[in-house]
PDB file of N, CA and C in Angstrom:
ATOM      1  N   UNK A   1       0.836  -1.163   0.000  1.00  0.00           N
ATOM      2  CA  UNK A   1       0.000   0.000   0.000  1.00  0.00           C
ATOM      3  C   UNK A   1       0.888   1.236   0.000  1.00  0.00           C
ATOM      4  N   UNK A   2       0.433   2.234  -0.675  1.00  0.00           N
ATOM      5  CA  UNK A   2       1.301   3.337  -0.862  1.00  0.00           C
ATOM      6  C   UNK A   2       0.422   3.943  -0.085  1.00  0.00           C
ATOM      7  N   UNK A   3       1.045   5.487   0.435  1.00  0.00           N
ATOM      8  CA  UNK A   3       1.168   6.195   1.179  1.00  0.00           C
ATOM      9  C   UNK A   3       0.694   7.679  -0.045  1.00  0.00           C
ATOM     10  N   UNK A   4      -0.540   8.248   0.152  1.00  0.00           N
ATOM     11  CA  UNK A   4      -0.987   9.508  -0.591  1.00  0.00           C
ATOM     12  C   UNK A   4      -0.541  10.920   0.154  1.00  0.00           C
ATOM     13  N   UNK A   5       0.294  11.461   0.086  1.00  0.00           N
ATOM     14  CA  UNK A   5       0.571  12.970   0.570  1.00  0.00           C
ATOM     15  C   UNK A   5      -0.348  13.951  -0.240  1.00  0.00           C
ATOM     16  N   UNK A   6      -0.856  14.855   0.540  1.00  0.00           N
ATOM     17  CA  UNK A   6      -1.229  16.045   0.116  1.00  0.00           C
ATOM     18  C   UNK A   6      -0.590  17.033  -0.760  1.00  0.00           C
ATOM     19  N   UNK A   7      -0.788  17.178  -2.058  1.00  0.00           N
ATOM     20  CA  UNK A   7      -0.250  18.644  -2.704  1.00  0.00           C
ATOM     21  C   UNK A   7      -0.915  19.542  -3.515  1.00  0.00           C
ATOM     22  N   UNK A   8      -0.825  20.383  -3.461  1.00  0.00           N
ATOM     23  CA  UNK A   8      -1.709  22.019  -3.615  1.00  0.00           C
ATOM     24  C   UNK A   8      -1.223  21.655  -5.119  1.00  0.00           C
ATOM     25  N   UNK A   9      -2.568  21.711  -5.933  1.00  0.00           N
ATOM     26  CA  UNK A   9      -2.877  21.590  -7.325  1.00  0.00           C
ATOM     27  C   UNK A   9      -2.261  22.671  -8.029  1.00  0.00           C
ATOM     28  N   UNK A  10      -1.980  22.944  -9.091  1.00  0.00           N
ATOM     29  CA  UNK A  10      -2.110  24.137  -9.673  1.00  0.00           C
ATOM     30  C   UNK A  10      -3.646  24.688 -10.420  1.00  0.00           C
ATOM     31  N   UNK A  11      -3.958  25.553 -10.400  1.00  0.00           N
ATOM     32  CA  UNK A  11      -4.996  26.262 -11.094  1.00  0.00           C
ATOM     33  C   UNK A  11      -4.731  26.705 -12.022  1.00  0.00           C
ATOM     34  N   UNK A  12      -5.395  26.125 -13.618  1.00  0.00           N
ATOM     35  CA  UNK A  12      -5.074  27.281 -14.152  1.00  0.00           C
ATOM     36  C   UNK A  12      -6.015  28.414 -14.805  1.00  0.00           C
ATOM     37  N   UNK A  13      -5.316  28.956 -15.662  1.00  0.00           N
ATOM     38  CA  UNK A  13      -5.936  30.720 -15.482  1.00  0.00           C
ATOM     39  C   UNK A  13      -7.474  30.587 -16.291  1.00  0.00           C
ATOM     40  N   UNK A  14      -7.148  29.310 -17.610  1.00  0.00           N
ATOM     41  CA  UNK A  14      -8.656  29.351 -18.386  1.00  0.00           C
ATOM     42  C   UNK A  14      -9.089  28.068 -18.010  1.00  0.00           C
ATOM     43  N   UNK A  15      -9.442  27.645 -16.552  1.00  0.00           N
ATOM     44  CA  UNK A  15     -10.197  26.886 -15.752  1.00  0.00           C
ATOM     45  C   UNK A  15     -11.703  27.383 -15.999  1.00  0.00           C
ATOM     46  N   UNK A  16     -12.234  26.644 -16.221  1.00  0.00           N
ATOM     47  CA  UNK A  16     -13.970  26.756 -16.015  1.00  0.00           C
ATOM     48  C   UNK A  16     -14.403  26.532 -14.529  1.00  0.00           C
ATOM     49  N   UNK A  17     -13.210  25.724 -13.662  1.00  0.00           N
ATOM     50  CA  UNK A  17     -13.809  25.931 -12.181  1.00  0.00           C
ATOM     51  C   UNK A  17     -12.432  26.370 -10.923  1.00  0.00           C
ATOM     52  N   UNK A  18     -12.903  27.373 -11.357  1.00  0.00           N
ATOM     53  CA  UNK A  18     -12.182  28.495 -10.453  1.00  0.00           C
ATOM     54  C   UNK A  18     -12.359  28.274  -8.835  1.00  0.00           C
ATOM     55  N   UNK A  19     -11.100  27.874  -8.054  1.00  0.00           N
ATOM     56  CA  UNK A  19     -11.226  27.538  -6.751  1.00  0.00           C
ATOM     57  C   UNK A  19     -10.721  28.820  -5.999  1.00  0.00           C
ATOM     58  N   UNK A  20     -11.857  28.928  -5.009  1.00  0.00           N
ATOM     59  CA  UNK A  20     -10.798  30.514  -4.030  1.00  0.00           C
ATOM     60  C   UNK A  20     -10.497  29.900  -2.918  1.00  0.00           C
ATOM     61  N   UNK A  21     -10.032  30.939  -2.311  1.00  0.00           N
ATOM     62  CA  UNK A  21      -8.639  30.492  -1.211  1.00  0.00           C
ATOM     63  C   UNK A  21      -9.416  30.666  -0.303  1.00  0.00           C
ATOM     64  N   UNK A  22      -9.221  29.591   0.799  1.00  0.00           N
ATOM     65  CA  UNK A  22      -9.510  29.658   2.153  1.00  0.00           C
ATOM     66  C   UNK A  22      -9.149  30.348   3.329  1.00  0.00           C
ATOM     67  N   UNK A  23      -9.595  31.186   3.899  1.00  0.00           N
ATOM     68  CA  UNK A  23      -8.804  32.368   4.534  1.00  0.00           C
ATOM     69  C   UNK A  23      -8.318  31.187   5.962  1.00  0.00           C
ATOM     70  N   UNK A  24      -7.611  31.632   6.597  1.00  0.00           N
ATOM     71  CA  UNK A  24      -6.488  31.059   7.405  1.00  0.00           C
ATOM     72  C   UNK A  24      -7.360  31.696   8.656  1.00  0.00           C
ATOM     73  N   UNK A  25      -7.681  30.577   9.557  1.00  0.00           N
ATOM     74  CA  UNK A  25      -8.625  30.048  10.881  1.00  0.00           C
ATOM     75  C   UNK A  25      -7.268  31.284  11.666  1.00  0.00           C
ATOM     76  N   UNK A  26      -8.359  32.398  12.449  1.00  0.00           N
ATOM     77  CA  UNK A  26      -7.733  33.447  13.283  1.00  0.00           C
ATOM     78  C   UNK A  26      -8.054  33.587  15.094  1.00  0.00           C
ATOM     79  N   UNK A  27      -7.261  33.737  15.890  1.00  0.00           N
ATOM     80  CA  UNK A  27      -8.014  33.559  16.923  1.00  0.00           C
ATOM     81  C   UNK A  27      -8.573  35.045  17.516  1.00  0.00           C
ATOM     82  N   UNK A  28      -8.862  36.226  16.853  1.00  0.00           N
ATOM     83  CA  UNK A  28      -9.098  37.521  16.785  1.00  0.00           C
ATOM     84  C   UNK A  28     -10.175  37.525  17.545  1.00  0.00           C
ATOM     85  N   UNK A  29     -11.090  36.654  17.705  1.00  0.00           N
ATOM     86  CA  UNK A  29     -12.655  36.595  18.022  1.00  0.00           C
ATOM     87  C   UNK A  29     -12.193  36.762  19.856  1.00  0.00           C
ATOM     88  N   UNK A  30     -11.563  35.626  20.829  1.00  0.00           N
ATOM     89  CA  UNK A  30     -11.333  35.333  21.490  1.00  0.00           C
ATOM     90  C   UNK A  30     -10.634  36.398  22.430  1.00  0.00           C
ATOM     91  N   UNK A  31     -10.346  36.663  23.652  1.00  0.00           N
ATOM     92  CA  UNK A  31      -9.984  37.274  24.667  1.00  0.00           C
ATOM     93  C   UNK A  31      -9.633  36.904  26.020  1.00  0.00           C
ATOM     94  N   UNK A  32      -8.660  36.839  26.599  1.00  0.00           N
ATOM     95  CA  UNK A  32      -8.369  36.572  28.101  1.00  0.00           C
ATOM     96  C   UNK A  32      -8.981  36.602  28.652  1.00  0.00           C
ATOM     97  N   UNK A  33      -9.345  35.754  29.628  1.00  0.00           N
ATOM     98  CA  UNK A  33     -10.105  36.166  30.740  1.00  0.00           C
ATOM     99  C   UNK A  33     -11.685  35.704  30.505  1.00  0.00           C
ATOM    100  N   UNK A  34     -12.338  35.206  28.862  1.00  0.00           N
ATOM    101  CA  UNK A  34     -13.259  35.065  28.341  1.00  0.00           C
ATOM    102  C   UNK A  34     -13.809  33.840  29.054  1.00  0.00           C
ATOM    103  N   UNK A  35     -15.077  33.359  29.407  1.00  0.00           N
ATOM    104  CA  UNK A  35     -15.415  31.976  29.917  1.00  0.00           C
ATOM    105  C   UNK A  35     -15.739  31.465  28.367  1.00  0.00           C
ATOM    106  N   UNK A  36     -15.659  30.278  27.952  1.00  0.00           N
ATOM    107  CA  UNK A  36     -15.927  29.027  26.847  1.00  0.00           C
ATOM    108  C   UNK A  36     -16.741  27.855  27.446  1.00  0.00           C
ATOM    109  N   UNK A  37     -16.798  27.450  26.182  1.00  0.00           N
ATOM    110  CA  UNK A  37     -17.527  25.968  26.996  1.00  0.00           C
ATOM    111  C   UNK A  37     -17.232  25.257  25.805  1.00  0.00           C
ATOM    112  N   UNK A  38     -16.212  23.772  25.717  1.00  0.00           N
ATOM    113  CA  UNK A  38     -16.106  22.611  25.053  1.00  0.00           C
ATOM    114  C   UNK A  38     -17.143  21.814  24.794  1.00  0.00           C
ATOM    115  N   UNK A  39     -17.260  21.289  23.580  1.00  0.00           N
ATOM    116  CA  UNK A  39     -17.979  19.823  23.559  1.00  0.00           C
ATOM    117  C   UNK A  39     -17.390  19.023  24.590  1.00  0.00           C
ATOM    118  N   UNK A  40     -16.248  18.652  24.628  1.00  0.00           N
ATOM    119  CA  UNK A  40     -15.437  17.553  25.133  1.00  0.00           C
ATOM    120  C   UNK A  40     -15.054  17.657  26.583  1.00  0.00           C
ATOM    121  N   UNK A  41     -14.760  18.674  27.688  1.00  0.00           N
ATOM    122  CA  UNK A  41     -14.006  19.666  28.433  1.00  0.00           C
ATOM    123  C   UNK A  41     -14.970  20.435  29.459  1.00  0.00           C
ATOM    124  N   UNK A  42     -15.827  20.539  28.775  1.00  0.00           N
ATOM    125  CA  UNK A  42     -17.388  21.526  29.735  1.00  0.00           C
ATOM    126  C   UNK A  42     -16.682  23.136  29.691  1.00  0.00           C
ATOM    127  N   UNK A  43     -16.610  23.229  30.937  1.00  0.00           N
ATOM    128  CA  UNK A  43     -16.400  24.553  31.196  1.00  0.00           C
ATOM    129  C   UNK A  43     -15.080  25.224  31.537  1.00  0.00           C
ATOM    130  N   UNK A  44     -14.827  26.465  30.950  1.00  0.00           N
ATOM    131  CA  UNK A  44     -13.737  26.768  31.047  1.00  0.00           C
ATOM    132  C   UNK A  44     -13.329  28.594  30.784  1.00  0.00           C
ATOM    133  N   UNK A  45     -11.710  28.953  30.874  1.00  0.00           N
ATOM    134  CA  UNK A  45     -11.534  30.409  30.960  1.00  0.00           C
ATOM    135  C   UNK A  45     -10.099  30.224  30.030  1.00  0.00           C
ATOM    136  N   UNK A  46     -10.527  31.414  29.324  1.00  0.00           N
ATOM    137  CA  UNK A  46      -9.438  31.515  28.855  1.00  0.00           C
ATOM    138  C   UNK A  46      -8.005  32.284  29.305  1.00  0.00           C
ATOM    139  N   UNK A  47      -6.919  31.377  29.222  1.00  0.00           N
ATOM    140  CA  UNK A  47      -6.176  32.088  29.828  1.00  0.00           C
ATOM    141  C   UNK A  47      -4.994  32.719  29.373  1.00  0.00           C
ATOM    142  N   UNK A  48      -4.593  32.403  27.792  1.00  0.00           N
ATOM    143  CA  UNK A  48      -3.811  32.986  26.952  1.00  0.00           C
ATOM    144  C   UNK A  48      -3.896  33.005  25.563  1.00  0.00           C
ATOM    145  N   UNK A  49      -4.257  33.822  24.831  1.00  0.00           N
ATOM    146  CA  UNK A  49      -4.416  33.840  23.019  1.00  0.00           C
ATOM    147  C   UNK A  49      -2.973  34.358  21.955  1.00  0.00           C
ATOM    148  N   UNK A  50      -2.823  33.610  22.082  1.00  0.00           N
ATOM    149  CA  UNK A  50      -1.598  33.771  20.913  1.00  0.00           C
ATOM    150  C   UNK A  50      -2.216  33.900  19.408  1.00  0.00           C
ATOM    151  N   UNK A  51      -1.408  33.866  18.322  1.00  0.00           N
ATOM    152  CA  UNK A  51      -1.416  33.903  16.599  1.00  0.00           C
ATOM    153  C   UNK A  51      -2.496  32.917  16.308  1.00  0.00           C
ATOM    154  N   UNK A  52      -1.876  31.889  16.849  1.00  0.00           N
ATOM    155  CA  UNK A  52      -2.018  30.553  16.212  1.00  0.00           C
ATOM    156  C   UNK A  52      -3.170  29.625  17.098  1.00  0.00           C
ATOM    157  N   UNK A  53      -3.059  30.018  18.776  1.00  0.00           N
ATOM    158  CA  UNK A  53      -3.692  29.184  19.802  1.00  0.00           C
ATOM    159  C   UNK A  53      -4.231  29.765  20.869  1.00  0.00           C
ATOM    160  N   UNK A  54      -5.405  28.925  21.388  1.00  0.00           N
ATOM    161  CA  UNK A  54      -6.146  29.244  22.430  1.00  0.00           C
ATOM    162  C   UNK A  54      -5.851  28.776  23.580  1.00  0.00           C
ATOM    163  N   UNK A  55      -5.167  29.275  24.950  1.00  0.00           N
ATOM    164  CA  UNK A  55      -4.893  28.751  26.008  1.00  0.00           C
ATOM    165  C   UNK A  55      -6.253  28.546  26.902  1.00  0.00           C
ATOM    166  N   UNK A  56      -6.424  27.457  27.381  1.00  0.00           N
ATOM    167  CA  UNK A  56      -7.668  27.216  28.035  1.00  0.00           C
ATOM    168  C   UNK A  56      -7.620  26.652  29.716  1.00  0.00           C
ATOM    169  N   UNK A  57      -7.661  26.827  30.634  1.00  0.00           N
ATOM    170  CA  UNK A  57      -7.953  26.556  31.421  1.00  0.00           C
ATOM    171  C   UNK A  57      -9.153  25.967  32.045  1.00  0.00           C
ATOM    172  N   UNK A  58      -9.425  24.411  32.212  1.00  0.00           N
ATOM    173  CA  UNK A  58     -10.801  24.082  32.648  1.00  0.00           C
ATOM    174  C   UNK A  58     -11.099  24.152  33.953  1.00  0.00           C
ATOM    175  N   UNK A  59     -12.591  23.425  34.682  1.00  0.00           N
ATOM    176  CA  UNK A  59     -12.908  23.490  35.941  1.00  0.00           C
ATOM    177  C   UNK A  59     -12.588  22.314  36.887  1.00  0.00           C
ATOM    178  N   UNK A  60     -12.158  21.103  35.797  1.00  0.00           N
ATOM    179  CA  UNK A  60     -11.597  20.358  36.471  1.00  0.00           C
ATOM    180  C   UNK A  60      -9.802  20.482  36.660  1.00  0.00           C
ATOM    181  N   UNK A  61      -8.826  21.308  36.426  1.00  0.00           N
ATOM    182  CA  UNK A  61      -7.892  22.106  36.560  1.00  0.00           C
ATOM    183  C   UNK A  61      -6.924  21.886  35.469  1.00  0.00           C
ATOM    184  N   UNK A  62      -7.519  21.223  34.537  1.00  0.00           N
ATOM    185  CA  UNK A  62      -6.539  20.788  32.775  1.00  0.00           C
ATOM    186  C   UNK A  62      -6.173  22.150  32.353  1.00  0.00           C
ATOM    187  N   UNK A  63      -5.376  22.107  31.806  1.00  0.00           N
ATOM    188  CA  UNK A  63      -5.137  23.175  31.308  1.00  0.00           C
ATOM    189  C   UNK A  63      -4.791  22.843  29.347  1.00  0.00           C
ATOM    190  N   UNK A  64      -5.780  23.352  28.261  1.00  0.00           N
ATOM    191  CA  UNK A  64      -5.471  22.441  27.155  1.00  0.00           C
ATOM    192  C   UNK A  64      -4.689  23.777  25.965  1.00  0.00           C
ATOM    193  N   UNK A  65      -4.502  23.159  25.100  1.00  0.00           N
ATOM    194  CA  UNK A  65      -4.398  24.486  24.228  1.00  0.00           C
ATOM    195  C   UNK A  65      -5.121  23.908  22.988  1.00  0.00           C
ATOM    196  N   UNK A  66      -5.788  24.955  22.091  1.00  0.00           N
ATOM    197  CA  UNK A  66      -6.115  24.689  21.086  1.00  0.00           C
ATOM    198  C   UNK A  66      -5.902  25.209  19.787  1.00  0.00           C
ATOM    199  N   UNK A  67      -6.096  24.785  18.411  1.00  0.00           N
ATOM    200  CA  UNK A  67      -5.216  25.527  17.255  1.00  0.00           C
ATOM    201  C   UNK A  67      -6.605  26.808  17.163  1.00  0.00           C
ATOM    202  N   UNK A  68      -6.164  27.765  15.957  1.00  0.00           N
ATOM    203  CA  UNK A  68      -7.288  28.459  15.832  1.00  0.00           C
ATOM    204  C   UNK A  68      -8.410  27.920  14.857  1.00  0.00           C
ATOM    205  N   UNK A  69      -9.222  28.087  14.939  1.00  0.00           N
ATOM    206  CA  UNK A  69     -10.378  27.858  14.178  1.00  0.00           C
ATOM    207  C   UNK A  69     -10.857  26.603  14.416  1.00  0.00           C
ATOM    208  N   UNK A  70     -10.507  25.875  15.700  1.00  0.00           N
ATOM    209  CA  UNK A  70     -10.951  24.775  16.296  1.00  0.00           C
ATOM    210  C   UNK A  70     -12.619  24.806  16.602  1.00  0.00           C
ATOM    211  N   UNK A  71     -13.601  23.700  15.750  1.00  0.00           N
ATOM    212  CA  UNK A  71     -14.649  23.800  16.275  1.00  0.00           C
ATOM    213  C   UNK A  71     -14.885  22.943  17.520  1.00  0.00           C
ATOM    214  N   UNK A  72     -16.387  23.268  18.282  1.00  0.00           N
ATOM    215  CA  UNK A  72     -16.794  22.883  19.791  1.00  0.00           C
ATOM    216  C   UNK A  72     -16.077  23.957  21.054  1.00  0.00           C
ATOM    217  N   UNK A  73     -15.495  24.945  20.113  1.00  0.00           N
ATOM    218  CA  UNK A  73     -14.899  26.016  21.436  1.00  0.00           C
ATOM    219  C   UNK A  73     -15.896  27.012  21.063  1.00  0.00           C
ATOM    220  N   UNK A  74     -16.842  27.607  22.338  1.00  0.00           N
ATOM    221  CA  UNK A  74     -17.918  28.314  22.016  1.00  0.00           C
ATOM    222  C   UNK A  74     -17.448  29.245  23.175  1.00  0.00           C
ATOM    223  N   UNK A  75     -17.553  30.812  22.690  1.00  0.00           N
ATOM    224  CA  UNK A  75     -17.140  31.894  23.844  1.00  0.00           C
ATOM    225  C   UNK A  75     -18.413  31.943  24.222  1.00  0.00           C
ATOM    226  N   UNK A  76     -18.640  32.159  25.616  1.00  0.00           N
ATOM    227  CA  UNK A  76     -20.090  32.600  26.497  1.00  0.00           C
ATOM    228  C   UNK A  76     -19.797  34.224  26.646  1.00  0.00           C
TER     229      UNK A  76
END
């Protein structure tokens, strides 16, 4: 069995199906100090937002991180 890697197609210009770009998952929405609530996790605070990740702190005392644009993270 071979092994399929992912690679970014080329497009070209007199394509009849023109693909647009997916904008890049931001954690802009989010804020310190914010309460969330997981599918997986229940309840929780946020406790650091970086570029890329969501620092989370839960109520049972986990502390997780998540990438951006992670769904089941809902700000309250």
């Amino acid at each position: 069995m071979t092994q399929s890697r992912t690679v970014a197609r080329r497009v070209l210009p007199t394509s009849p199906f023109q693909r647009t770009e997916t904008p890049t998952p931001t954690t802009a929405g989010y804020r310190v100090g914010a309460r969330i609530t997981h599918d997986r996790y229940g309840l929780g605070r946020i406790v650091a937002v970086d570029e890329g990740f969501i620092f989370v702190k839960f109520s049972d005392g986990a502390a997780r991180q998540f990438p951006a644009g992670v769904r089941g993270l809902i700000q309250l």
